[in-house]
C-alpha atoms as a PDB file:
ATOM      1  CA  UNK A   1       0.000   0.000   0.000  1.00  0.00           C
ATOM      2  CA  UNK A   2       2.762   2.467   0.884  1.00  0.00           C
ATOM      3  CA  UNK A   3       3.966   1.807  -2.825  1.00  0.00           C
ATOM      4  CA  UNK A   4       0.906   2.306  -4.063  1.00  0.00           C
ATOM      5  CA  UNK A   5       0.544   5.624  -2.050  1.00  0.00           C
ATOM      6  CA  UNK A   6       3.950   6.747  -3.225  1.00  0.00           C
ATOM      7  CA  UNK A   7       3.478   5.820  -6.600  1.00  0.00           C
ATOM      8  CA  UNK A   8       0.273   8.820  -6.630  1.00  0.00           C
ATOM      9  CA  UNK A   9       2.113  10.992  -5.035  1.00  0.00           C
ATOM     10  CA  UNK A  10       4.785  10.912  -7.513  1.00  0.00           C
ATOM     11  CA  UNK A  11       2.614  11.500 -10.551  1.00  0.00           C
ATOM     12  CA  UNK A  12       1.302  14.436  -8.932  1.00  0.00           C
ATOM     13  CA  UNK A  13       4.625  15.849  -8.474  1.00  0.00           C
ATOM     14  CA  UNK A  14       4.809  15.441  -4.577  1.00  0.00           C
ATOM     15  CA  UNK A  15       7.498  14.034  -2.768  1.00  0.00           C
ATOM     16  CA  UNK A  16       7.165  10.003  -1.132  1.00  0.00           C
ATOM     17  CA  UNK A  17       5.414   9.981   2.108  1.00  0.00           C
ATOM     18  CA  UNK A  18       8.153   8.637   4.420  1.00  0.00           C
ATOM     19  CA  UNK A  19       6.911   5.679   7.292  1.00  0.00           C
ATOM     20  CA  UNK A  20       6.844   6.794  11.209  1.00  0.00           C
ATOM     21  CA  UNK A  21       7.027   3.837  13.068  1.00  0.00           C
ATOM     22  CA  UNK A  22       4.868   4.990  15.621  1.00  0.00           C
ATOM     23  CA  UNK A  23       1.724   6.229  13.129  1.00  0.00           C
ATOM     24  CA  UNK A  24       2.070   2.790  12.173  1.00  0.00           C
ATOM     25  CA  UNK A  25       1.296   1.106  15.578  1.00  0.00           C
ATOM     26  CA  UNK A  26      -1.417   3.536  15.980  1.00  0.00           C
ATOM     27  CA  UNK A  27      -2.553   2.806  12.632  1.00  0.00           C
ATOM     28  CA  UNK A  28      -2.575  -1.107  13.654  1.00  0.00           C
ATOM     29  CA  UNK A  29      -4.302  -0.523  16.518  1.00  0.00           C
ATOM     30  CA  UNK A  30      -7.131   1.615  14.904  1.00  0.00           C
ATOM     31  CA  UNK A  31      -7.473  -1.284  12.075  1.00  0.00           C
ATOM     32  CA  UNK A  32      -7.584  -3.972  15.188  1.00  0.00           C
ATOM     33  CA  UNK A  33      -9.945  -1.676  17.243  1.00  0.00           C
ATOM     34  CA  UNK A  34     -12.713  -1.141  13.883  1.00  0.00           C
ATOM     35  CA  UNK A  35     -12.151  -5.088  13.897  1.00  0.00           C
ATOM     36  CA  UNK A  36     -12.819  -6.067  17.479  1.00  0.00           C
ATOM     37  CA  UNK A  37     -15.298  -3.509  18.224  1.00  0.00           C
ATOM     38  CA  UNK A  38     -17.415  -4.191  15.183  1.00  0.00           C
ATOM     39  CA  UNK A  39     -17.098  -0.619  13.720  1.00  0.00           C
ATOM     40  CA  UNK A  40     -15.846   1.186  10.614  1.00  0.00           C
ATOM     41  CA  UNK A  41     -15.578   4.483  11.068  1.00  0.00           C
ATOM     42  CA  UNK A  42     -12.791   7.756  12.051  1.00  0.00           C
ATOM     43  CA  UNK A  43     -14.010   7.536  16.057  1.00  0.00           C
ATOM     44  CA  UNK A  44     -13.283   4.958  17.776  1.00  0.00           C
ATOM     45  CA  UNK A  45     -15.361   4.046  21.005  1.00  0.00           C
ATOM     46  CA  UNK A  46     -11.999   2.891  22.458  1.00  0.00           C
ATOM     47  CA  UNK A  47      -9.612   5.323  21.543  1.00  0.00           C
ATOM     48  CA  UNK A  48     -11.989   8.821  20.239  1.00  0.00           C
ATOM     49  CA  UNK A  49     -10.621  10.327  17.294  1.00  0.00           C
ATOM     50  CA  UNK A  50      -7.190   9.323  15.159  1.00  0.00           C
ATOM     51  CA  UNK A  51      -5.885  12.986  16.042  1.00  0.00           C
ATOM     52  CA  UNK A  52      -6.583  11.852  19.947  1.00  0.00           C
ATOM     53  CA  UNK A  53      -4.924   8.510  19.346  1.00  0.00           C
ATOM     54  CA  UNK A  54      -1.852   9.927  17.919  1.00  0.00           C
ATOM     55  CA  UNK A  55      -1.596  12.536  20.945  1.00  0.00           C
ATOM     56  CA  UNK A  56      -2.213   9.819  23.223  1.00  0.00           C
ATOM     57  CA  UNK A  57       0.871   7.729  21.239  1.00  0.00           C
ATOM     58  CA  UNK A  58       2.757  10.986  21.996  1.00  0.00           C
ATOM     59  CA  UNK A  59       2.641  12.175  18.695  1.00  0.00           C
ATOM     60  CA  UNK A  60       3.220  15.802  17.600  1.00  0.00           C
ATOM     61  CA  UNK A  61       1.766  17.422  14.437  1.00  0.00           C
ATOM     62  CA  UNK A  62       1.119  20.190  12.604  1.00  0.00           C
ATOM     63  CA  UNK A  63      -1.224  18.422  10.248  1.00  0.00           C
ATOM     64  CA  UNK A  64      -2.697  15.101  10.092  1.00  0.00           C
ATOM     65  CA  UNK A  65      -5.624  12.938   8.256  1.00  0.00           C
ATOM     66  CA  UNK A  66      -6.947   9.416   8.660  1.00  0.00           C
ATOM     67  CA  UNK A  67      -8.161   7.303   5.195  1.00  0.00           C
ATOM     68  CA  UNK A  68      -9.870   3.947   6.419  1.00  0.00           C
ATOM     69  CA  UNK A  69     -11.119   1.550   3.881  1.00  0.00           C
ATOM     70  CA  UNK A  70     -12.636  -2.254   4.065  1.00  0.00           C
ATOM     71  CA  UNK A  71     -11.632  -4.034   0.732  1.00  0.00           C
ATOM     72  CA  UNK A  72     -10.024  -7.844  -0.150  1.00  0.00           C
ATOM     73  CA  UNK A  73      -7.134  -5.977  -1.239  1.00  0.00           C
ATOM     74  CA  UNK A  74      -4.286  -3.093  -0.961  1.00  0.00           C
ATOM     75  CA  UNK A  75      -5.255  -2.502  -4.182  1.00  0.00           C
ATOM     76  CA  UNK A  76      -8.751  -2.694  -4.411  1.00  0.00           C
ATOM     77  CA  UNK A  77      -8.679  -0.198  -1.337  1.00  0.00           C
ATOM     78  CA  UNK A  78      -5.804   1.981  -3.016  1.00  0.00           C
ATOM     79  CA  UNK A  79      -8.380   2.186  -6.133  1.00  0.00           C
ATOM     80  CA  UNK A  80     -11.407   2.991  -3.995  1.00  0.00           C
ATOM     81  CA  UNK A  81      -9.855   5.582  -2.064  1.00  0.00           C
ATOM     82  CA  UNK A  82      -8.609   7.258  -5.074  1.00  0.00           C
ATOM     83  CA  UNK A  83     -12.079   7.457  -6.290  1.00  0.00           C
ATOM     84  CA  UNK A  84     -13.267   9.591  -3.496  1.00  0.00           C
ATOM     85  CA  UNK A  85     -12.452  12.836  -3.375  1.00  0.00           C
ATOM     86  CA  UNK A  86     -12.057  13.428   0.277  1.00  0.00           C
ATOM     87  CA  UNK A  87     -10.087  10.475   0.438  1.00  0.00           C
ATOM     88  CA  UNK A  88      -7.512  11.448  -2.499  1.00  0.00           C
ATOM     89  CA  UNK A  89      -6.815  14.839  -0.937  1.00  0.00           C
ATOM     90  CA  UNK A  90      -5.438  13.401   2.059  1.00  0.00           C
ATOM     91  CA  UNK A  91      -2.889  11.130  -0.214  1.00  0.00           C
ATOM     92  CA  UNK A  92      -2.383  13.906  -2.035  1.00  0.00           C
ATOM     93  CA  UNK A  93      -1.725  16.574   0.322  1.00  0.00           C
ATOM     94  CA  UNK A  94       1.248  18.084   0.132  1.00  0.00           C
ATOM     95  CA  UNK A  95       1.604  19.304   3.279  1.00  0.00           C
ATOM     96  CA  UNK A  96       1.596  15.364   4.648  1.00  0.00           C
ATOM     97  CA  UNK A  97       5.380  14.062   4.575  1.00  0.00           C
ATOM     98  CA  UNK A  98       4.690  11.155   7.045  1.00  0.00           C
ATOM     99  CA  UNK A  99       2.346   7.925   6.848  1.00  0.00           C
ATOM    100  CA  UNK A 100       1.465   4.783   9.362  1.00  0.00           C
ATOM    101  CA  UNK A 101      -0.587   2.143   7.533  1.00  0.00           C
ATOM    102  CA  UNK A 102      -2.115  -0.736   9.690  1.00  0.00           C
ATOM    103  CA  UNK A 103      -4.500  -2.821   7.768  1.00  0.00           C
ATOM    104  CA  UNK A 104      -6.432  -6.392   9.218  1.00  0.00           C
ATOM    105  CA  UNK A 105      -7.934  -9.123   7.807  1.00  0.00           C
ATOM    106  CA  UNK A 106     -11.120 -10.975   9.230  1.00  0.00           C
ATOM    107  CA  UNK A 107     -13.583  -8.456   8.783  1.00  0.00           C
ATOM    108  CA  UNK A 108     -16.623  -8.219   6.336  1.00  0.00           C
ATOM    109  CA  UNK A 109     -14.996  -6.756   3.997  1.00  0.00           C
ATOM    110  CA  UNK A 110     -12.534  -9.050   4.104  1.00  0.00           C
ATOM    111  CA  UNK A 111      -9.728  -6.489   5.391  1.00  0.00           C
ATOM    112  CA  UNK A 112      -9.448  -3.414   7.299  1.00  0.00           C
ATOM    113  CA  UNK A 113      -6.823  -0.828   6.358  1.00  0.00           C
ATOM    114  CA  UNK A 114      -6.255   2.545   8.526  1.00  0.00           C
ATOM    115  CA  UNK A 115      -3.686   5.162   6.428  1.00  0.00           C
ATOM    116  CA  UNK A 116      -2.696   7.551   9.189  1.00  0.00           C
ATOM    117  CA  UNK A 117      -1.069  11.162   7.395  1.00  0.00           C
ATOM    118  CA  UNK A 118       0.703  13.806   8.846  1.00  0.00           C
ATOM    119  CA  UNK A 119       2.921  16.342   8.239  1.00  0.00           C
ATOM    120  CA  UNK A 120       5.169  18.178  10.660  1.00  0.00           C
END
């Protein structure tokens, strides 16, 4: 997925999202909370909101976005988030310089995938 991400980014001109270790455990745990707690959505019941979770992971920002998506595959979810608009902006931001990508399988959708963006 973090190819896939990259790969946009780069044919929009904007420089590769570099991986932060720590968005990705929060991102992991978001995609395992949504999973556990029977939800899909951007607040969790567990953990409130991805910008709380990342404060909580002691993570500092000075931007940040969540994409979620259910699909059977990286790239089944990489095509349906690039299809909606809301969701494209945040991979193509260019103030984000920083991704965490946790994704799950089990669920009905068959996985669970959390993109966690920010930029500092």
């Amino acid at each position: 997925m973090l190819n896939l991400l990259n790969q946009e980014r780069m044919r929009n001109g904007l420089a590769a999202l570099q991986v932060d270790d720590r968005l990705v455990n929060v991102a992991r745990q978001k995609s395992q909370d949504m999973l556990l707690n029977n939800y899909f959505g951007h607040t969790s019941p567990t953990y409130g909101s991805p910008f709380q979770m990342m404060r909580a992971a002691g993570i500092s920002y000075r931007t940040a976005g969540e994409n979620l998506a259910g699909a059977s595959s990286a790239e089944t979810a990489h095509s349906a988030l690039m299809n909606s608009s809301g969701h494209r902006a945040n991979i193509l931001n260019p103030a984000y310089t920083h991704v965490g990508i946790g994704a799950v399988s089990g669920s009905r959708f068959g996985m669970l995938f959390t993109q966690m963006f920010l930029g500092n």
